[in-house]
Protein backbone atom coordinates (compact mmCIF):
# COMPACT_ATOMS: atom_id res chain seq x y z
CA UNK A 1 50.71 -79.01 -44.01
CA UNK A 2 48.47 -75.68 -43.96
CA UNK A 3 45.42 -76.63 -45.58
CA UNK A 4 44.14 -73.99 -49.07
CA UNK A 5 41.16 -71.82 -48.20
CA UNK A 6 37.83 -72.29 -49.47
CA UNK A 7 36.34 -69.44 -51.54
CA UNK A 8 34.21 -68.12 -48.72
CA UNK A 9 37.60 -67.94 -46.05
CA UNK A 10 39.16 -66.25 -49.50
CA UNK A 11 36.34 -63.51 -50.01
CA UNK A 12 36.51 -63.04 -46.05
CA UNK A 13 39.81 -62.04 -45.67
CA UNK A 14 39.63 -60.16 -49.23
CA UNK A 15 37.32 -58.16 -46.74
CA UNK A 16 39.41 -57.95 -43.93
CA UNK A 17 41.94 -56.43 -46.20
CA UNK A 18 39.76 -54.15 -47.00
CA UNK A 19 38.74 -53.40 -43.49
CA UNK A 20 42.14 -52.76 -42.91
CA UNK A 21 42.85 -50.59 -46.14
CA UNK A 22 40.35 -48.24 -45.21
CA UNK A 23 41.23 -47.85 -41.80
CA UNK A 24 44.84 -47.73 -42.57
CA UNK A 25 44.22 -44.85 -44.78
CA UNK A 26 42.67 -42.86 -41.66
CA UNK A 27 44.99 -41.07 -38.79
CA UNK A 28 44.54 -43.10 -35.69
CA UNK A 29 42.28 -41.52 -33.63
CA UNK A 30 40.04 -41.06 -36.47
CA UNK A 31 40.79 -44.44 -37.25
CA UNK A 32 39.39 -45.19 -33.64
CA UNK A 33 36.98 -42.93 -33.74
CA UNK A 34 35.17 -44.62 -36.35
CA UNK A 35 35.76 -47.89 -35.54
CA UNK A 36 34.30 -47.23 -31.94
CA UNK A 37 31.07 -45.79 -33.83
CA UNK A 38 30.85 -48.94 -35.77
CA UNK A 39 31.01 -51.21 -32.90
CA UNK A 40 28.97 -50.15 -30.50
CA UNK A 41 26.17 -49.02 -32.99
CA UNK A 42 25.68 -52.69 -34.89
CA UNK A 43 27.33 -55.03 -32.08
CA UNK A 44 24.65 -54.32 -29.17
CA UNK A 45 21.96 -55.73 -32.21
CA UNK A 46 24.08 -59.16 -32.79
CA UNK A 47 22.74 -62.43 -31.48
CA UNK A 48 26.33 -62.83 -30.06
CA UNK A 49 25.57 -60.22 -27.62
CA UNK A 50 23.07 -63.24 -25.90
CA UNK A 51 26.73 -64.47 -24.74
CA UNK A 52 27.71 -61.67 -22.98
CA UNK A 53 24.22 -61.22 -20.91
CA UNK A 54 24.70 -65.40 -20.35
CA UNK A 55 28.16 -64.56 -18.82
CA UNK A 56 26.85 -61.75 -16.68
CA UNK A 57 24.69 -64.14 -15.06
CA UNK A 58 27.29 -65.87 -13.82
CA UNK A 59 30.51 -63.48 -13.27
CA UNK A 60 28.11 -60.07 -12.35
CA UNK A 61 25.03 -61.49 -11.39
CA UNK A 62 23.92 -58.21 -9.27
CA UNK A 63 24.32 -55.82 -12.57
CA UNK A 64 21.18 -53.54 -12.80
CA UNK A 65 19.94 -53.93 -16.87
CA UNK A 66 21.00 -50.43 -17.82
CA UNK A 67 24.62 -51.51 -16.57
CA UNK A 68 24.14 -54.71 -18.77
CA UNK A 69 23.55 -52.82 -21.36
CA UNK A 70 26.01 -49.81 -20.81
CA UNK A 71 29.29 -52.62 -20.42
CA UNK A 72 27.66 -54.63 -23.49
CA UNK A 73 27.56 -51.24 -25.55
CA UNK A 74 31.48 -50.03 -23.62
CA UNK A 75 32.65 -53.44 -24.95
CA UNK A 76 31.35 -53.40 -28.63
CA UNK A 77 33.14 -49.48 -28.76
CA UNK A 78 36.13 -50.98 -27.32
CA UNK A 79 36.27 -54.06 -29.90
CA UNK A 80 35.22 -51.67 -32.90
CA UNK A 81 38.09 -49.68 -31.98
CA UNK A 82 40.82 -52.66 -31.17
CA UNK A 83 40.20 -53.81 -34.88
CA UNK A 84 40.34 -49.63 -36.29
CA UNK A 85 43.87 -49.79 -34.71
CA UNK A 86 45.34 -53.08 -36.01
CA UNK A 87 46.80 -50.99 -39.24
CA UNK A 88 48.31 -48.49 -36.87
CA UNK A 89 49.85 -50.29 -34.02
CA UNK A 90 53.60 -49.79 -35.69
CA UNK A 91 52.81 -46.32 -35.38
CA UNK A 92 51.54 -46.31 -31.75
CA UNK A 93 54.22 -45.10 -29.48
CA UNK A 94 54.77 -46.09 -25.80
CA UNK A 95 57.83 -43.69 -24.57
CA UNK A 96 59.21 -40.37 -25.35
CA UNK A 97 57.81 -37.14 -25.69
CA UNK A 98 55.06 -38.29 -28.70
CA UNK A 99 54.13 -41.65 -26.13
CA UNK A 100 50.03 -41.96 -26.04
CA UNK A 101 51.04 -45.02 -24.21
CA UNK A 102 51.26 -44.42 -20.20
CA UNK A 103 53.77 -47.49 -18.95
CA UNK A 104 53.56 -47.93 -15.66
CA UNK A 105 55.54 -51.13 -13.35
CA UNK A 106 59.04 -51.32 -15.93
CA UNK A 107 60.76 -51.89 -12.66
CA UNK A 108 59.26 -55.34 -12.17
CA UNK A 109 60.80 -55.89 -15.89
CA UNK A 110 64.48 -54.74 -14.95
CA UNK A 111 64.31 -56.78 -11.55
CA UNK A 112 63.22 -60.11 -13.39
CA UNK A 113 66.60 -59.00 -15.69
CA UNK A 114 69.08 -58.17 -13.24
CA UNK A 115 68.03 -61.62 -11.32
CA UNK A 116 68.57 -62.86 -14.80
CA UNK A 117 64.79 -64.99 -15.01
CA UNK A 118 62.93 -65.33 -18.42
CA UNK A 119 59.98 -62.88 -18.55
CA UNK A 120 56.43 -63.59 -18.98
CA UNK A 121 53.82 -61.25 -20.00
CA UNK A 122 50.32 -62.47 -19.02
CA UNK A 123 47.50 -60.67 -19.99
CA UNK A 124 43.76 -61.13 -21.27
CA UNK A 125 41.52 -59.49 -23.87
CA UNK A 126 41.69 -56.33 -22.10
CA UNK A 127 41.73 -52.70 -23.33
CA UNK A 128 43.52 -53.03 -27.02
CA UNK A 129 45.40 -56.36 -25.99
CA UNK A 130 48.22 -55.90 -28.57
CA UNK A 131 49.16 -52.70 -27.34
CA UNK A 132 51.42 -54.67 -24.63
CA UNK A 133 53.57 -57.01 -26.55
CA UNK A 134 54.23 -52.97 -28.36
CA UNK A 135 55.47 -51.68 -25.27
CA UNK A 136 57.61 -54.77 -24.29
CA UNK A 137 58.91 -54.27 -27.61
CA UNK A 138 59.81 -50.79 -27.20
CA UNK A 139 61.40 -51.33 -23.95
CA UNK A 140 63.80 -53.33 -25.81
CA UNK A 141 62.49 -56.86 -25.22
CA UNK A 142 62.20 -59.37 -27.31
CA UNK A 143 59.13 -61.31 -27.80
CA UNK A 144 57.40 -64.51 -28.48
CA UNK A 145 53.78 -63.96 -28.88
CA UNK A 146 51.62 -66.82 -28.19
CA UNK A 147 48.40 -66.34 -30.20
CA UNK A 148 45.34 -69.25 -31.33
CA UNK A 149 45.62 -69.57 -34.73
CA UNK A 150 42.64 -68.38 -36.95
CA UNK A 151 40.72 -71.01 -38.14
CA UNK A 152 40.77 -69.40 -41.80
CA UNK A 153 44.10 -69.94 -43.44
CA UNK A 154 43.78 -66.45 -45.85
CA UNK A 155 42.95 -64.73 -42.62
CA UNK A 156 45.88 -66.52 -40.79
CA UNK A 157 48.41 -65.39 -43.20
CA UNK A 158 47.29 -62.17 -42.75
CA UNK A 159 47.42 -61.46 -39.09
CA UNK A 160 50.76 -63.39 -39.20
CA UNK A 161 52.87 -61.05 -41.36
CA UNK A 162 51.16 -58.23 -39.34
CA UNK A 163 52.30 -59.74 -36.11
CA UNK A 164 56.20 -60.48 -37.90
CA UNK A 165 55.52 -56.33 -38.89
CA UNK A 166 55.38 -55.43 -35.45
CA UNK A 167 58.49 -57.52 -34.53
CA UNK A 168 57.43 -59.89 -32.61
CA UNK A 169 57.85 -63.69 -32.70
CA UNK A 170 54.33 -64.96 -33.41
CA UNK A 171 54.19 -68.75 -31.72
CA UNK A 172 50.61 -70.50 -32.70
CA UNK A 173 49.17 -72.24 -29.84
CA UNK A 174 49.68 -76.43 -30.82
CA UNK A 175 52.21 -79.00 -30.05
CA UNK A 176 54.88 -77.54 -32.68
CA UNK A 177 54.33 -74.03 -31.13
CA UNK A 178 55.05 -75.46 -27.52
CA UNK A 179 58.43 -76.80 -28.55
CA UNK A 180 58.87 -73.50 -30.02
CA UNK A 181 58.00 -71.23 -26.46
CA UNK A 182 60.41 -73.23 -24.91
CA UNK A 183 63.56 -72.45 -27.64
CA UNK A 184 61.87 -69.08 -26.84
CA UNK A 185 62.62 -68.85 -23.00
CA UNK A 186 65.89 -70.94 -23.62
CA UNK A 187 66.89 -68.28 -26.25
CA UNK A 188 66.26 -65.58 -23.23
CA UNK A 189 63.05 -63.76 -25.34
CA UNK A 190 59.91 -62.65 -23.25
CA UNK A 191 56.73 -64.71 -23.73
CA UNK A 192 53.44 -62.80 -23.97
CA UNK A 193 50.27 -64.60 -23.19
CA UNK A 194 46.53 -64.18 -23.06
CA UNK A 195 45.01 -66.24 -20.62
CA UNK A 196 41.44 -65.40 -20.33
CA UNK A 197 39.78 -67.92 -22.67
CA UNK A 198 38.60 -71.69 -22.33
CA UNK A 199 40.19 -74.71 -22.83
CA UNK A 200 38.67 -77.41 -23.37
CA UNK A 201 41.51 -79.76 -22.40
CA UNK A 202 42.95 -77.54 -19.95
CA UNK A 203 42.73 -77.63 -16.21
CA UNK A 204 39.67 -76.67 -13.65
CA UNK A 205 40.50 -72.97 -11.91
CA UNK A 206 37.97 -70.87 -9.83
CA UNK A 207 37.02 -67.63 -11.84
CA UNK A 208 34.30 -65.65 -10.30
CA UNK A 209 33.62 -68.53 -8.20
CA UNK A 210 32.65 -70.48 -10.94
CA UNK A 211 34.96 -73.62 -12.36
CA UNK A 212 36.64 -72.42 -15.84
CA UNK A 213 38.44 -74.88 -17.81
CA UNK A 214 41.93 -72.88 -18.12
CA UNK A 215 45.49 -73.23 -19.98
CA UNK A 216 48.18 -74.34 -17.50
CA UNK A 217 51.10 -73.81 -19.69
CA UNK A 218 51.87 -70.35 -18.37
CA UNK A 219 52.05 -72.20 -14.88
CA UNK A 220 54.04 -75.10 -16.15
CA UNK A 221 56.68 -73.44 -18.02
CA UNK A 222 57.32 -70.74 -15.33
CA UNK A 223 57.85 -73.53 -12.39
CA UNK A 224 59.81 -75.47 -14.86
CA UNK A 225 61.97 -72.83 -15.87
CA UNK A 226 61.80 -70.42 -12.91
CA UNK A 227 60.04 -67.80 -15.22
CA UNK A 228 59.14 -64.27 -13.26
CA UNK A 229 55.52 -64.08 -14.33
CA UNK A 230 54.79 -60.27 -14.54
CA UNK A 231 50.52 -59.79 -14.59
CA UNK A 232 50.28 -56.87 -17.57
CA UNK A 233 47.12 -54.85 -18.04
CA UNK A 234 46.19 -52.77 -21.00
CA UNK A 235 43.88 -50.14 -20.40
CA UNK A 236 41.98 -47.75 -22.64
CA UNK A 237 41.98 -44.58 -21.45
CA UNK A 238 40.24 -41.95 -24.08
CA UNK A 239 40.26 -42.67 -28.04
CA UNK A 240 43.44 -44.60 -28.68
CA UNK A 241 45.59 -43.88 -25.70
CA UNK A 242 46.37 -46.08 -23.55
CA UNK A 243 47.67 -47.22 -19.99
CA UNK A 244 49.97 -50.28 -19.54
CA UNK A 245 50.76 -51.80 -16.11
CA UNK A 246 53.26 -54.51 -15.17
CA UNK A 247 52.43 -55.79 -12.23
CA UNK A 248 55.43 -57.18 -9.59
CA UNK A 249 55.82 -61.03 -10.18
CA UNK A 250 54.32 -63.62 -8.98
CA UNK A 251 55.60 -65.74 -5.87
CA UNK A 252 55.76 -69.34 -7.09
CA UNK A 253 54.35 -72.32 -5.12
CA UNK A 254 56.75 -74.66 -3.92
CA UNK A 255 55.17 -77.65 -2.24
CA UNK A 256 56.26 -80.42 -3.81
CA UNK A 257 53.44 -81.11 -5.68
CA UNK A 258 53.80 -80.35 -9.48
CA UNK A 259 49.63 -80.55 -10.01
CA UNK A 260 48.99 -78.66 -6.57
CA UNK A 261 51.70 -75.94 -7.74
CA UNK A 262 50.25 -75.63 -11.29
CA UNK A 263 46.55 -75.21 -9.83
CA UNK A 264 47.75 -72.84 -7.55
CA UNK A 265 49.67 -70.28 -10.02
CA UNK A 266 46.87 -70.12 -12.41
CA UNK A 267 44.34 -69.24 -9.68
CA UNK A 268 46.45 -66.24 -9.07
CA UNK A 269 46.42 -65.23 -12.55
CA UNK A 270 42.37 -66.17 -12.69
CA UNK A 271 42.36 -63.75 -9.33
CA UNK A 272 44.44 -60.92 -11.06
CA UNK A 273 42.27 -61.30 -14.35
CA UNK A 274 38.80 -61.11 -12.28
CA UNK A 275 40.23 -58.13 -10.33
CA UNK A 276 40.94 -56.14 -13.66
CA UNK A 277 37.27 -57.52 -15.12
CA UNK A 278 35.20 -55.97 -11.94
CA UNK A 279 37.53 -52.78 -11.90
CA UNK A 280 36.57 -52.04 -15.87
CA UNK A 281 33.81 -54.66 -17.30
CA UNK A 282 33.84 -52.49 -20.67
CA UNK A 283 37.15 -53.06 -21.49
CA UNK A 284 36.94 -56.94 -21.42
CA UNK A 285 35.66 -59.44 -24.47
CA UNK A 286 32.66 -61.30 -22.85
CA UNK A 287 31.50 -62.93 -26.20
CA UNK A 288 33.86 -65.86 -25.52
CA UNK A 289 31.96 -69.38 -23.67
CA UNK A 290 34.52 -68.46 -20.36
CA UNK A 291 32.55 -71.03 -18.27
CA UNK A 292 30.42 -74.48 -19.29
CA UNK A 293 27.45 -72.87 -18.53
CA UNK A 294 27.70 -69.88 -21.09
């Protein structure tokens, strides 16, 4: 049963709406514009920022202090801008003459078809993150979504009919939302995934050589149901235009050993995620507690 809100989750997404409302009613790259401002002039001056210095201690230890501070500030533009474009993503077009989407790698998606495999889009909080599960849907896939839950219920509800607006099938993380991916991949529909934060109950995976606690299931249900995992990076390139790459997919332990196998497969995602992360620091969300020691 989905709990009521309290009034302080009710006045907070009274002003996300209003967040939204406001942006909505700009063009998009105004939209972004703005947003961008926003972010990286207040979110350099939040204590949260602490995180993101704590976690370039440990992933980018070498980093002068004026590149701390130039990702820290990249990052806060590129989150300010990522919420300035949740109103517009149906509007946000990926192919065809209008596209300020560049798609790069559909061939990887037409292979994993014509060999007949469920798809999986992994990603992490890269770039505008939602921007892939648009193109997947514009290339005519369908999708399940798998997405944490927000801890306010008003806010919840919120995100949720945007996600449905989009067209996607929005799965919350959780033991009824695993039964659910799996009618998902039965069903035939592509499963998109973000990878990149901790779990507490999840399983121990190098990422820049440090131990991260890290969500199997991508690894699970892909040996389990011979799913072609497809790596998918969202980039920002200027403003609100974008560059999506699907990588080739993965080649699949087989040794016999379930645990080995499952270990194995995530450290190649961790590996693919840390490759994007060094090649474009400002474009990932370092205010997340990635390892125990941040």
């Amino acid at each position: 049963m989905t709990r009521s809100s309290t009034l302080s989750e009710t006045i907070q997404a009274a002003l996300l709406r209003l967040v939204f409302a406001l942006f909505g009613a700009l063009p998009l790259d105004r939209a972004s514009a703005v947003g961008g401002w926003i972010g990286r002039t207040i979110g350099p001056g939040l204590g949260v920022s602490r995180r993101a210095l704590r976690n370039f201690d440990i992933a980018l230890p070498d980093l002068t202090e004026s590149q701390r501070q130039q990702i820290i500030r990249g990052m806060w533009d590129n989150l300010g801008r990522v919420a300035a474009e949740y109103p517009h993503l149906t509007e946000i077009r990926c192919f065809g003459p209008d596209a300020r989407v560049e798609v790069l790698g559909t061939e990887h998606v037409d292979a994993a078809r014509a060999a007949n495999r469920p798809i999986m889009l992994i990603s992490g909080h890269f770039g505008n993150w939602e921007v892939g599960c648009v193109a997947a849907l514009q290339y005519g896939l369908e999708v399940a979504q798998i997405y944490r839950a927000a801890n306010n219920p008003a806010i919840e509800a919120i995100m949720l009919a945007l996600r449905q607006g989009l067209g996607v099938d929005p799965i919350a993380k959780g033991a009824s939302g695993a039964r659910r991916i799996i009618g998902a991949i039965r069903a035939g529909r592509t499963v998109a995934m973000l990878i990149d934060q901790k779990m507490n109950d999840g399983i121990p995976v190098p990422f820049f050589g440090r131990i991260a606690m890290t969500a199997p299931a991508a690894a699970e249900l892909a040996l389990r149901y011979d799913c072609a995992i497809l790596p998918c990076r969202v980039e920002r390139l200027t403003g609100a235009r974008f560059r999506v790459t699907v990588s080739a997919a993965l080649t699949l332990p087989q040794s016999g050993d379930r645990h080995a196998d499952i270990a194995a497969t995530m450290a190649q995602l961790n590996q693919q995620l840390e490759e994007w992360v060094r090649d474009a620091p400002e474009q990932w969300f370092w205010l997340h507690r990635r390892w125990p020691q941040s």
